[in-house]
N, C-alpha and C. Protein backbone atom coordinates (compact mmCIF):
# COMPACT_ATOMS: atom_id res chain seq x y z
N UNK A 1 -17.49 14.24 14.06
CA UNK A 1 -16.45 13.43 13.43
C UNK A 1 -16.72 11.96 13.72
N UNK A 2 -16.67 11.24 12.70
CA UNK A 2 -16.77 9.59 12.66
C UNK A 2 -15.57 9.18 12.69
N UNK A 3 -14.93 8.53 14.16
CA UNK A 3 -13.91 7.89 13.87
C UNK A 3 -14.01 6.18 13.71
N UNK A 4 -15.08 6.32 13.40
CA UNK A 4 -15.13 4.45 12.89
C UNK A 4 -15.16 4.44 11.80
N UNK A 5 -15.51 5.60 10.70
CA UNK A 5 -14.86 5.23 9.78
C UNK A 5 -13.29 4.86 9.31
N UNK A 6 -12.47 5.57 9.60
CA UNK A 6 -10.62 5.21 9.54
C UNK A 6 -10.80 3.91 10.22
N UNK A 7 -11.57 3.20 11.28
CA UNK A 7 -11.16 2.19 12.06
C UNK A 7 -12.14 1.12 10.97
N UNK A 8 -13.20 0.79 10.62
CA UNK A 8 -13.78 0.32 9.51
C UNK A 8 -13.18 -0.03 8.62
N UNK A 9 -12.16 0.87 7.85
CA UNK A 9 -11.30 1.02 6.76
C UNK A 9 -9.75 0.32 7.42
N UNK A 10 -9.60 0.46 8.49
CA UNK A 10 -8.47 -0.31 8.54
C UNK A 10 -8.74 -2.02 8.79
N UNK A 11 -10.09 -2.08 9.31
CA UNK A 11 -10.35 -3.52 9.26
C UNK A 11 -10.59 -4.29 7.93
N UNK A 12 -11.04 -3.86 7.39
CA UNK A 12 -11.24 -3.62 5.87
C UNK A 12 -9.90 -4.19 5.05
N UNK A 13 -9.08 -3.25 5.18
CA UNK A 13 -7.66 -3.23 4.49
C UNK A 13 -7.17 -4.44 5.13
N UNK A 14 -7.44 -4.93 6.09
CA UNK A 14 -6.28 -5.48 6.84
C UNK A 14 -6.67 -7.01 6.26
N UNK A 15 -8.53 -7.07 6.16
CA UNK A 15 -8.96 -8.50 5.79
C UNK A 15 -8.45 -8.41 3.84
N UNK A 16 -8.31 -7.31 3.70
CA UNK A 16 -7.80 -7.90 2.44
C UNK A 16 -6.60 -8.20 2.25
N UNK A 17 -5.77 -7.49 2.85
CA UNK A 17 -4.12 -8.17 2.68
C UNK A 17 -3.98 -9.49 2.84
N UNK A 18 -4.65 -9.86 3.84
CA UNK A 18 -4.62 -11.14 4.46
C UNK A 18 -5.21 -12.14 3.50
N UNK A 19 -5.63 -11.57 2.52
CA UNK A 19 -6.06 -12.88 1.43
C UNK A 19 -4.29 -13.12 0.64
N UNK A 20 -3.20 -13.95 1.24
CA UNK A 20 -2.64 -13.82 0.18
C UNK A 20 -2.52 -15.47 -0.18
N UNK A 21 -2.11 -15.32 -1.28
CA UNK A 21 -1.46 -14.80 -2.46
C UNK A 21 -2.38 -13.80 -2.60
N UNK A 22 -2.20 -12.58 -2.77
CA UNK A 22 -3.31 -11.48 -4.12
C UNK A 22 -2.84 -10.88 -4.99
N UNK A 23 -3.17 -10.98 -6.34
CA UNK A 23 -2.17 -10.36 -7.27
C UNK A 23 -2.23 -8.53 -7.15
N UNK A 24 -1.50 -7.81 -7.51
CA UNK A 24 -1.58 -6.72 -7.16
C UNK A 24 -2.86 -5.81 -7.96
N UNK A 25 -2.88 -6.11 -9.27
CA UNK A 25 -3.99 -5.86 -9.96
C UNK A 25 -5.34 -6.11 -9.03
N UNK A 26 -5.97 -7.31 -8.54
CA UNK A 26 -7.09 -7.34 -7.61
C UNK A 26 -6.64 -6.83 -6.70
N UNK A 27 -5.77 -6.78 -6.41
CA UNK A 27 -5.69 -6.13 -4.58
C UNK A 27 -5.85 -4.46 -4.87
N UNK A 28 -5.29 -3.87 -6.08
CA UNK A 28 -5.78 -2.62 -6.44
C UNK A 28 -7.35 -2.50 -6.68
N UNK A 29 -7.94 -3.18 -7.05
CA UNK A 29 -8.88 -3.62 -7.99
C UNK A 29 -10.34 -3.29 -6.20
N UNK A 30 -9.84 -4.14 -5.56
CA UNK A 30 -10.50 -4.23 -4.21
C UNK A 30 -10.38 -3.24 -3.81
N UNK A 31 -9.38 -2.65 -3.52
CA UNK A 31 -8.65 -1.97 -2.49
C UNK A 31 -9.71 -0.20 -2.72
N UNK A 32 -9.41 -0.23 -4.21
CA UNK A 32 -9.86 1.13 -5.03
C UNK A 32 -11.18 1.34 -4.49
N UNK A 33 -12.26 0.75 -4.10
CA UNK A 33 -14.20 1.13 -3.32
C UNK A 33 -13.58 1.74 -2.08
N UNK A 34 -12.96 1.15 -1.43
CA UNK A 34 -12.78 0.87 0.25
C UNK A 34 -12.02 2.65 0.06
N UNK A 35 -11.00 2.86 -0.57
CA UNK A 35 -10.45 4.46 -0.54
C UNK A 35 -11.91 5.35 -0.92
N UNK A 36 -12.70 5.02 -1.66
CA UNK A 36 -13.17 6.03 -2.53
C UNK A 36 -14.47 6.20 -1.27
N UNK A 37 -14.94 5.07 -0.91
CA UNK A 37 -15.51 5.41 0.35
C UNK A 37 -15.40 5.88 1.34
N UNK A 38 -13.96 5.66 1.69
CA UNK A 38 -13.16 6.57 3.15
C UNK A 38 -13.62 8.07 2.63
N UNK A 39 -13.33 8.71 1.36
CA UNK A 39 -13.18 9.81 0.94
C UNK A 39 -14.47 10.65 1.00
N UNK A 40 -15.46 9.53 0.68
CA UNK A 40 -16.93 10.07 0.35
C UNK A 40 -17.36 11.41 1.53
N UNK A 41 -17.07 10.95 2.64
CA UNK A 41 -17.08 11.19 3.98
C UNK A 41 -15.94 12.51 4.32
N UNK A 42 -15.99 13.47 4.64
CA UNK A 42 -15.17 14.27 5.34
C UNK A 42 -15.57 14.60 7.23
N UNK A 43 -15.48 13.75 7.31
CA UNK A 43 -15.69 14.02 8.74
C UNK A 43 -15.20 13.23 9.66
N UNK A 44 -13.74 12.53 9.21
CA UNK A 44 -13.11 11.66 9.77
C UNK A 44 -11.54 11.84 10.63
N UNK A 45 -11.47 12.69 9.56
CA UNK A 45 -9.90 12.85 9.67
C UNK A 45 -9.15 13.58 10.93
N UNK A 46 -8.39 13.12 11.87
CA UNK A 46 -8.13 13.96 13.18
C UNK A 46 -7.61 15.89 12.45
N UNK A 47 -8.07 16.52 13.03
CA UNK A 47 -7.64 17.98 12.94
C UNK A 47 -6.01 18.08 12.77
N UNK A 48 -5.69 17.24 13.85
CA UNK A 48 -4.18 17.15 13.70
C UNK A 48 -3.36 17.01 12.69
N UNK A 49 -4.39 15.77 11.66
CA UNK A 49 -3.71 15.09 10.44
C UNK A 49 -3.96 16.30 9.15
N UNK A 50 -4.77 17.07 9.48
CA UNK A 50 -4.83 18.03 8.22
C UNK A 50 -4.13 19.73 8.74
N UNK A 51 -2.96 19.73 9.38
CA UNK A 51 -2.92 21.03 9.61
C UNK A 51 -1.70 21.06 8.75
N UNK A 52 -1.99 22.32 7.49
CA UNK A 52 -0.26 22.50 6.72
C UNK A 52 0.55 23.29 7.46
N UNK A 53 1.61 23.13 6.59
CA UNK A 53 3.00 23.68 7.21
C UNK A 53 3.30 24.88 5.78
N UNK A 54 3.77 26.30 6.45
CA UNK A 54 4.13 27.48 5.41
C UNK A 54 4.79 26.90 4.59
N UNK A 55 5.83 25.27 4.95
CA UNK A 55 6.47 25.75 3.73
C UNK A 55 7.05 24.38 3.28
N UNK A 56 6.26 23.21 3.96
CA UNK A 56 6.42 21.65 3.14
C UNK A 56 4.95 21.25 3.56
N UNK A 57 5.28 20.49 2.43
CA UNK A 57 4.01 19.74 2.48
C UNK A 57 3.83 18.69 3.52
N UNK A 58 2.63 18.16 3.98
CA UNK A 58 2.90 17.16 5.03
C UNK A 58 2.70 15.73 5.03
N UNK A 59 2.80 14.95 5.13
CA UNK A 59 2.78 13.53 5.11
C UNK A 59 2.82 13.21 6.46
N UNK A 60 0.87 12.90 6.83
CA UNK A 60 0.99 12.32 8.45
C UNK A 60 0.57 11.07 9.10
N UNK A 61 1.58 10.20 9.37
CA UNK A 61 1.16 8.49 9.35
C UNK A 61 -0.52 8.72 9.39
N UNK A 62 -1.46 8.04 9.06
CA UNK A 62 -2.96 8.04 10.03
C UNK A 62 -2.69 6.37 10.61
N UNK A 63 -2.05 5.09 9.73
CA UNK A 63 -1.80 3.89 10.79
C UNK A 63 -1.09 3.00 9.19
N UNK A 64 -0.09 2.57 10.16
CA UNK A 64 0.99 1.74 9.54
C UNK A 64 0.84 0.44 10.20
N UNK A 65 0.47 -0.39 9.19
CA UNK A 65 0.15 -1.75 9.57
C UNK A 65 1.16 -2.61 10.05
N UNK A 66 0.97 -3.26 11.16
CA UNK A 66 2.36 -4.03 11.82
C UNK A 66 3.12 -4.95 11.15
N UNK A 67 2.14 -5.01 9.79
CA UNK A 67 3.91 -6.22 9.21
C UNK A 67 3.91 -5.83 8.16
N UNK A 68 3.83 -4.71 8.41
CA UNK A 68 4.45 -3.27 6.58
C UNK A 68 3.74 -3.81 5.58
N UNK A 69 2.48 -4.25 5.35
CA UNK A 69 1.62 -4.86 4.36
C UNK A 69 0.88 -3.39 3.39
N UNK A 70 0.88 -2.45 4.76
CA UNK A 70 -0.05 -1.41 3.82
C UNK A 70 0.37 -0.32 5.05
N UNK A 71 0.05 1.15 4.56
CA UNK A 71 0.22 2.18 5.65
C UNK A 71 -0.84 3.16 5.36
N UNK A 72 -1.63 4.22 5.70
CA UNK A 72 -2.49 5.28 5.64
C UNK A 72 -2.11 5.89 6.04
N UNK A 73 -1.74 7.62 5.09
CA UNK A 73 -1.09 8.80 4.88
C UNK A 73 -1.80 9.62 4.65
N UNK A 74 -2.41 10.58 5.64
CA UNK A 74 -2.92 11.93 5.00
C UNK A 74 -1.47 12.68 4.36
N UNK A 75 -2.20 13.32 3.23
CA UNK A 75 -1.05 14.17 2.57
C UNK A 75 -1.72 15.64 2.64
N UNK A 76 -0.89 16.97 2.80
CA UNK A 76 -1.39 18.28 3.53
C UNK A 76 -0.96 18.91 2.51
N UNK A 77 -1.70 19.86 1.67
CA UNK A 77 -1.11 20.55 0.59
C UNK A 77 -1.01 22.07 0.96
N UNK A 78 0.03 23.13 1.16
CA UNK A 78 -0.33 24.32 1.60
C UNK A 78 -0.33 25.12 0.12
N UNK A 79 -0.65 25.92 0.08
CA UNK A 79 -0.94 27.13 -1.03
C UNK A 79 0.57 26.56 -1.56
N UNK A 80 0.04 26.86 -3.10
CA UNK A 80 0.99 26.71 -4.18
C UNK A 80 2.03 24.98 -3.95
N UNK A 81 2.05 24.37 -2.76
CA UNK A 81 3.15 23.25 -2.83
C UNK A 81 2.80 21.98 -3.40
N UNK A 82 4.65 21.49 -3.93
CA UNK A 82 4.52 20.36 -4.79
C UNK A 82 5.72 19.40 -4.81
N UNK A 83 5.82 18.71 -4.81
CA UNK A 83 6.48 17.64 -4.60
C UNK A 83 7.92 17.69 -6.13
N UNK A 84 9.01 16.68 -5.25
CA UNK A 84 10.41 16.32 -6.35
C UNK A 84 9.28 15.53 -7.33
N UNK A 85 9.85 15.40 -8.61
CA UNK A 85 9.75 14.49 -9.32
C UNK A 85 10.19 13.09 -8.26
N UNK A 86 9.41 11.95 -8.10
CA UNK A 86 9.17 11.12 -7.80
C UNK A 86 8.65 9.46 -8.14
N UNK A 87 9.15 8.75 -7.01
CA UNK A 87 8.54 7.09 -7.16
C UNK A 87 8.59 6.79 -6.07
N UNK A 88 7.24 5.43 -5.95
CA UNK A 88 7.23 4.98 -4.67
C UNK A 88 7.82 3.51 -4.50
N UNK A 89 7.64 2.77 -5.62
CA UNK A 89 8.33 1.33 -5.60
C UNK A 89 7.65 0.42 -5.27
N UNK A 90 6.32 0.89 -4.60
CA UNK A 90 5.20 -0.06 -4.09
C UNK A 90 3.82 0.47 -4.30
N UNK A 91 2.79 -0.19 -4.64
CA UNK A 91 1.48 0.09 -5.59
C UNK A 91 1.25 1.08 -4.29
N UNK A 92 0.30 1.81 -4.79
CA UNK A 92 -0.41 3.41 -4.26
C UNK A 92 -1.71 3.37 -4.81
N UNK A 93 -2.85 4.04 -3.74
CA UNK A 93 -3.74 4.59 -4.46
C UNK A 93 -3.81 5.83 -3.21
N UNK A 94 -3.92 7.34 -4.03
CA UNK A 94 -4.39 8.66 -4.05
C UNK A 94 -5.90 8.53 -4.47
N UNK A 95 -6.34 9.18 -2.80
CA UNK A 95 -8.07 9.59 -3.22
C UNK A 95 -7.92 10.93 -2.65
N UNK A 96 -8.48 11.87 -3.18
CA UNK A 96 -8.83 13.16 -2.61
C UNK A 96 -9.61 13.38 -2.11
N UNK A 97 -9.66 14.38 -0.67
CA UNK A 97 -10.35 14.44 0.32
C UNK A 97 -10.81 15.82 0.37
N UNK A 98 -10.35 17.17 -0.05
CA UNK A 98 -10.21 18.11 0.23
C UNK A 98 -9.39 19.01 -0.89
N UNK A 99 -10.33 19.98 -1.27
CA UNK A 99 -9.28 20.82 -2.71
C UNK A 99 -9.44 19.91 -3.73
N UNK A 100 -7.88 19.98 -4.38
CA UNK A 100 -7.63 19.33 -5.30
C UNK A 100 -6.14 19.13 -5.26
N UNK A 101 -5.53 18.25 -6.09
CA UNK A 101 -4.25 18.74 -6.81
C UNK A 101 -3.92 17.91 -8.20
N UNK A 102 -2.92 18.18 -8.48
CA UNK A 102 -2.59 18.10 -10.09
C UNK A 102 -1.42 16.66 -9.91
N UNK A 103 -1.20 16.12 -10.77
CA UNK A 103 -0.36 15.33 -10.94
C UNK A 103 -0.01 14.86 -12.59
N UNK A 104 1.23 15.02 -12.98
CA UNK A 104 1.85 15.04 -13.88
C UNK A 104 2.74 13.77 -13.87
N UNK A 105 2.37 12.60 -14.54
CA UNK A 105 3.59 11.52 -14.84
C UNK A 105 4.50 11.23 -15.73
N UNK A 106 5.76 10.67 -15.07
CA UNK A 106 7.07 10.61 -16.13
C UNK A 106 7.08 9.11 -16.56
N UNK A 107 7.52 8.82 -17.74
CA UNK A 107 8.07 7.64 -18.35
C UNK A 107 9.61 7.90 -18.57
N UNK A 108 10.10 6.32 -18.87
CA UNK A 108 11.20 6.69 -19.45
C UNK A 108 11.31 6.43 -21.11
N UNK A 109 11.96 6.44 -22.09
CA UNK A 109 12.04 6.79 -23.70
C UNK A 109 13.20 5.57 -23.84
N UNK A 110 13.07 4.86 -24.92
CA UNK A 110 14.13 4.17 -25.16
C UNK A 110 15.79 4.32 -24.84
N UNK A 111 15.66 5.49 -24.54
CA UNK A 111 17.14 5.99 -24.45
C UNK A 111 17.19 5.72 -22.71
N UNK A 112 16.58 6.33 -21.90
CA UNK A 112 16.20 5.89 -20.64
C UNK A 112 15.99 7.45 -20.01
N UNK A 113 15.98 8.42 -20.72
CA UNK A 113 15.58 9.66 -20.09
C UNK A 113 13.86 9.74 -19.63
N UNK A 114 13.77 10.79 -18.74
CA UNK A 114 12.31 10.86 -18.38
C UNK A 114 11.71 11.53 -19.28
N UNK A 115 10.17 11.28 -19.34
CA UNK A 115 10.12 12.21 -20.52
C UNK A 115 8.78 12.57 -19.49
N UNK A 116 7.76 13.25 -19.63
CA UNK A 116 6.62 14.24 -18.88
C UNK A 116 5.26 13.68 -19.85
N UNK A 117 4.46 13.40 -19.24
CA UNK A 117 3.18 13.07 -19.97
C UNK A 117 3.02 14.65 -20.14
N UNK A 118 1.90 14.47 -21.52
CA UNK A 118 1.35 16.00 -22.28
C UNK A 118 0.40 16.53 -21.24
N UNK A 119 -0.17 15.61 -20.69
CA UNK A 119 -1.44 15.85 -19.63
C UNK A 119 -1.17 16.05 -18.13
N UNK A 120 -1.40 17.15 -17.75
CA UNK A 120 -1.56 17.15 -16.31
C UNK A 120 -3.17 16.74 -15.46
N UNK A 121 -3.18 15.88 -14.68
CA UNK A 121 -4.44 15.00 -14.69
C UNK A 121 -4.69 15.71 -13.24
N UNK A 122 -5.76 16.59 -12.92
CA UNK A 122 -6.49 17.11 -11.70
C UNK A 122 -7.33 16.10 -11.12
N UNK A 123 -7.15 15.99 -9.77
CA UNK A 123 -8.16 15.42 -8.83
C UNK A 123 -8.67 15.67 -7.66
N UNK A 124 -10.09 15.79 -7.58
CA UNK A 124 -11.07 16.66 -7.27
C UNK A 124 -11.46 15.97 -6.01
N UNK A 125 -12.42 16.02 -4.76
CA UNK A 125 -12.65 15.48 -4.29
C UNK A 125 -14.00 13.70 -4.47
N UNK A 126 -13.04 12.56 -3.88
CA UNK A 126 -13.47 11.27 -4.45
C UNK A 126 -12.94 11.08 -5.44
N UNK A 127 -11.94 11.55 -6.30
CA UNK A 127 -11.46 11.05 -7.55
C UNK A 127 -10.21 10.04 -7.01
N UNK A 128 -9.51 9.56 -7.76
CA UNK A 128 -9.05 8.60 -7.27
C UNK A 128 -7.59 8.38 -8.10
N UNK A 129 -6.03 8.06 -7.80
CA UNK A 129 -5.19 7.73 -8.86
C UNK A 129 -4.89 6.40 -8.66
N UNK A 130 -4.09 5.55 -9.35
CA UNK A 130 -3.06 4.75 -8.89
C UNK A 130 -1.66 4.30 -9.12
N UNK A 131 -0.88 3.88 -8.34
CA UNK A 131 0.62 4.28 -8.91
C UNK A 131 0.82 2.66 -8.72
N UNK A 132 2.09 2.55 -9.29
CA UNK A 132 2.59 1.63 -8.87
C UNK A 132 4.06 0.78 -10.17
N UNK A 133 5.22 0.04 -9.76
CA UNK A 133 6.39 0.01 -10.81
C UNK A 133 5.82 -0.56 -12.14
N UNK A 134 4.04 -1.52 -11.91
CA UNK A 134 3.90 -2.52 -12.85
C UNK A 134 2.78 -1.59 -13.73
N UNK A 135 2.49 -0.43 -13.38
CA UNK A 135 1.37 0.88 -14.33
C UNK A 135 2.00 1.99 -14.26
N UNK A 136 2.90 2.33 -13.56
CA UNK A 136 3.60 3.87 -14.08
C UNK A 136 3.31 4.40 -12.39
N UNK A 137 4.87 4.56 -12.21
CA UNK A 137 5.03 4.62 -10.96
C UNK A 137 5.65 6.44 -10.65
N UNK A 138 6.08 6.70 -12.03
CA UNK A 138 6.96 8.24 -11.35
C UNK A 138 6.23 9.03 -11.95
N UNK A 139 5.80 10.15 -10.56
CA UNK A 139 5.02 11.43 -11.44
C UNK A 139 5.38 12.58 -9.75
N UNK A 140 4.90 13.72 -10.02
CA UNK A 140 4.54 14.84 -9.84
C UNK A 140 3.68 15.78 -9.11
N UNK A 141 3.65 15.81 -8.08
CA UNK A 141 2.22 16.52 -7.87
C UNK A 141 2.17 17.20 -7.30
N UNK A 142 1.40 18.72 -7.18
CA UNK A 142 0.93 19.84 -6.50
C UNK A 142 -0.40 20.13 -5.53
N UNK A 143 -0.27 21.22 -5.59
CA UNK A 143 -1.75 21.68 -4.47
C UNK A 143 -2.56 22.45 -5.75
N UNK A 144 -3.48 22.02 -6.27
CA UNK A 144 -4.29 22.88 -7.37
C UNK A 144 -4.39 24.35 -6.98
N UNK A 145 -4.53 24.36 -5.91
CA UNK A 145 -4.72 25.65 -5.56
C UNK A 145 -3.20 26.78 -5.30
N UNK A 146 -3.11 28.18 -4.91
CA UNK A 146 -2.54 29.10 -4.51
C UNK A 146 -2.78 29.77 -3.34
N UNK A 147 -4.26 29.78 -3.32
CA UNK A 147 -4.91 29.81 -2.09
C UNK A 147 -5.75 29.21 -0.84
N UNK A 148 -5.25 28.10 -1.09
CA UNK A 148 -5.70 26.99 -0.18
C UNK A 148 -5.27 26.15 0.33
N UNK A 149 -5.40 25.37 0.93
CA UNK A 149 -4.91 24.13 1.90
C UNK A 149 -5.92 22.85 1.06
N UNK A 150 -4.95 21.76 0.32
CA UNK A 150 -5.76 20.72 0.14
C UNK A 150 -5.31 19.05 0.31
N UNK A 151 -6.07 18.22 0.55
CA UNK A 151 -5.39 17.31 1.37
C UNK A 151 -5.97 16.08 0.68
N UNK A 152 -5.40 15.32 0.29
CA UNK A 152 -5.69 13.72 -0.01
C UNK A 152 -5.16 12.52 1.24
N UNK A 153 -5.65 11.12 0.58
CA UNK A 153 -5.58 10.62 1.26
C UNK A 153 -4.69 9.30 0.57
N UNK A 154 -3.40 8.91 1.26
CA UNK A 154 -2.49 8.05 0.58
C UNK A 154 -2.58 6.62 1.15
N UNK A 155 -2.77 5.50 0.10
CA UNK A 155 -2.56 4.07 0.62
C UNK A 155 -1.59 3.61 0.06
N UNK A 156 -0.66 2.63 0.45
CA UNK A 156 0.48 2.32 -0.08
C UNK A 156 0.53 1.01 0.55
N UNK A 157 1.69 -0.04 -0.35
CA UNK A 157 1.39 -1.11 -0.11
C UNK A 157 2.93 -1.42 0.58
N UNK A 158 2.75 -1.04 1.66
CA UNK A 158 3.86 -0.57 2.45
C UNK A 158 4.31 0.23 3.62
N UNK A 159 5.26 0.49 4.24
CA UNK A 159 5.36 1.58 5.13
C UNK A 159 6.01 2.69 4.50
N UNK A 160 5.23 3.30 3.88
CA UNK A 160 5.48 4.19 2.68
C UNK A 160 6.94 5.15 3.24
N UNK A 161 6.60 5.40 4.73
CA UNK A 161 7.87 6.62 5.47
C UNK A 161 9.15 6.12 5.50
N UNK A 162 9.02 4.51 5.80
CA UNK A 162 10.79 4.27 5.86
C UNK A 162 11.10 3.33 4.53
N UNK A 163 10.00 3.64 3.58
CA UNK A 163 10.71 2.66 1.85
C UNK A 163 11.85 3.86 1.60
N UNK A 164 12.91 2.80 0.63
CA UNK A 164 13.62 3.80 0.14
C UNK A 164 13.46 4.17 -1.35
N UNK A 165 13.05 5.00 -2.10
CA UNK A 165 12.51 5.51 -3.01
C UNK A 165 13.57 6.64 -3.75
N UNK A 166 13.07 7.25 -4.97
CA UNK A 166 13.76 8.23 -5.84
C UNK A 166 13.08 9.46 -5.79
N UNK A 167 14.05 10.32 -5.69
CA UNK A 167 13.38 11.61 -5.97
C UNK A 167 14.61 11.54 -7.55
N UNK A 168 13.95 12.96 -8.40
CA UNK A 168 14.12 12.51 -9.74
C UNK A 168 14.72 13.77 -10.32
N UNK A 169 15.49 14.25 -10.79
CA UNK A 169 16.21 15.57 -11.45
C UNK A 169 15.39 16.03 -12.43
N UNK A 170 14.47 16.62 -12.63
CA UNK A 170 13.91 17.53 -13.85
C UNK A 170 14.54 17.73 -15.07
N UNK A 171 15.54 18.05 -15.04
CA UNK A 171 16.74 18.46 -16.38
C UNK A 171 17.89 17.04 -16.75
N UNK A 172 18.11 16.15 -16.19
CA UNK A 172 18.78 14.70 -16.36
C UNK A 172 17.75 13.65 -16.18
N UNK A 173 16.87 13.70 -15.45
CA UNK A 173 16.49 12.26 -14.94
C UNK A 173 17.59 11.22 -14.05
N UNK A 174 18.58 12.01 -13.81
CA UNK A 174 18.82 11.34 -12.22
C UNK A 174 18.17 10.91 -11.08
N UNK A 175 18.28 9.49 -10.78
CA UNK A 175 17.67 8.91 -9.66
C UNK A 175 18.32 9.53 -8.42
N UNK A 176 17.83 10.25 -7.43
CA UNK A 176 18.82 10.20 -6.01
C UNK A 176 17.57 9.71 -4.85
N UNK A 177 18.45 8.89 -3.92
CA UNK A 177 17.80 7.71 -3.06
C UNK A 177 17.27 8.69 -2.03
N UNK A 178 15.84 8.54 -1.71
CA UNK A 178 15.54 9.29 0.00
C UNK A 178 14.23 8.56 0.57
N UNK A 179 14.32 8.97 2.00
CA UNK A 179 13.21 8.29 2.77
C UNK A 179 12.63 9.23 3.61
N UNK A 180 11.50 9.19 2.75
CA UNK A 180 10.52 10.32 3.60
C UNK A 180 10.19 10.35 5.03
N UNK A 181 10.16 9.20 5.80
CA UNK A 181 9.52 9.79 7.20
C UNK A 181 8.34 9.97 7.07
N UNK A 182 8.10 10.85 8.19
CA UNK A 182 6.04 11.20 8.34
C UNK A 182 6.54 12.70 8.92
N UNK A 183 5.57 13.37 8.77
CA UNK A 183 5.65 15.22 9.64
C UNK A 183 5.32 14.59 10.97
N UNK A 184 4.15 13.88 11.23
CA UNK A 184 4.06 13.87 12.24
C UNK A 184 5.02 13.18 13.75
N UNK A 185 5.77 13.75 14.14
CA UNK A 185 6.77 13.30 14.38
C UNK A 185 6.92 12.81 15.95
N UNK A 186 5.65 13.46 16.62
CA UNK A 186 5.40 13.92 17.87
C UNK A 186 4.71 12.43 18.14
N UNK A 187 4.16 11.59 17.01
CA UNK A 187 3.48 10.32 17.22
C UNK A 187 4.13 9.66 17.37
N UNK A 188 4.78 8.66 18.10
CA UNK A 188 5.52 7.51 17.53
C UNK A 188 5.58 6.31 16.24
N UNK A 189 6.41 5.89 15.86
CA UNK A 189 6.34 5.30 14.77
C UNK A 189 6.80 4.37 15.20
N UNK A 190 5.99 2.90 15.19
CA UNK A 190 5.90 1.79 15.89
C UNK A 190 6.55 1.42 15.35
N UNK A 191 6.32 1.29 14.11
CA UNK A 191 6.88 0.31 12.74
C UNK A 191 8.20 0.83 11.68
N UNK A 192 8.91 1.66 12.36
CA UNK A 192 10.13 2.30 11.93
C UNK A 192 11.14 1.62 12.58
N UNK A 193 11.79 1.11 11.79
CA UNK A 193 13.60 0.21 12.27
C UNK A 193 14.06 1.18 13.26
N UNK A 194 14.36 0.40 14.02
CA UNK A 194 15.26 0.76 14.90
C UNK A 194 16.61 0.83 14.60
N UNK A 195 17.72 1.34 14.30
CA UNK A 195 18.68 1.32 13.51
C UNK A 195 19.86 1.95 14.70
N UNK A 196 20.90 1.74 15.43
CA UNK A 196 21.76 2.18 15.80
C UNK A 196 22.62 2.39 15.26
């Protein structure tokens, strides 16, 4: 296992935030080699960060940058699991590391209902998505598989665990407000409010 790669990649990330002003387009634009390279590589990731759970999926900090600029999320897919209809509110890029999974995005229609793209778009290992409010931010996504465990790798331009975000009603397109957290819970989370 190479752990200078994740540490490479966070130096990396960190010299690019630090260019600001950056418009989000280049900072995607940059940002998009530096994931696809982390990915190239499977031999990085702590054991810890890829173990699923029977029966949610996992989301496990890998490092949340100290002034919430950006965070790194392994995501843990167990057989058959998939996520609310969803948004993150802050640009994303999904690279896959392991397996696959599917992702399906919503728009809204003049009227303001969600409506489902025709296409469900698979990504394989090194393929790459990106989300974000200013390219199409709400979509969908599963574990391609039934019989497998598959795992990507999440960047967000943010502390993705304590944003507050939408999960999304299938049959209305109701917004309801939630904040994911991380599975890994046993780590501390430096960069989580303290809130009494």
């Amino acid at each position: 296992m190479s752990g200078n790669r994740l540490l490479e990649f966070v130096q990396r990330m960190t010299r690019l935030v630090e260019q600001r002003p950056i418009a989000e387009e280049q900072l995607l634009e940059q940002a998009a080699p530096l994931m696809r390279e982390l990915v190239s590589h499977d031999d990085w990731l702590p054991g810890t960060m890829a173990v699923p759970d029977t029966r949610y999926y996992q989301q496990h900090l890998l490092y949340g940058d100290p002034l919430d600029r950006f965070s790194l999320v392994s995501f843990v897919w167990g057989p058959g699991q998939k996520t609310p209809i969803h948004d993150h509110t802050v640009w994303g890029i999904i690279a896959m590391l392991r397996g696959a999974e599917c992702a399906r995005r919503f728009s809204r229609d003049s009227r303001g209902a969600l409506v489902a793209d025709a296409n469900e778009e698979q990504l394989a290992p090194g393929d790459l998505d990106l989300v974000s409010p200013s390219i199409g931010d709400i979509h969908q996504v599963r574990n391609a598989f039934d019989d497998r465990v598959s795992i990507s790798i999440h960047l967000y331009g943010g502390n993705i665990g304590r944003i507050e975000r939408h999960a999304y009603s299938p049959d209305t397109g109701v917004a309801k407000p939630f904040v994911s957290g991380y599975s890994n819970t046993l780590v501390p989370n430096l960069w989580a409010r303290n809130e009494a």
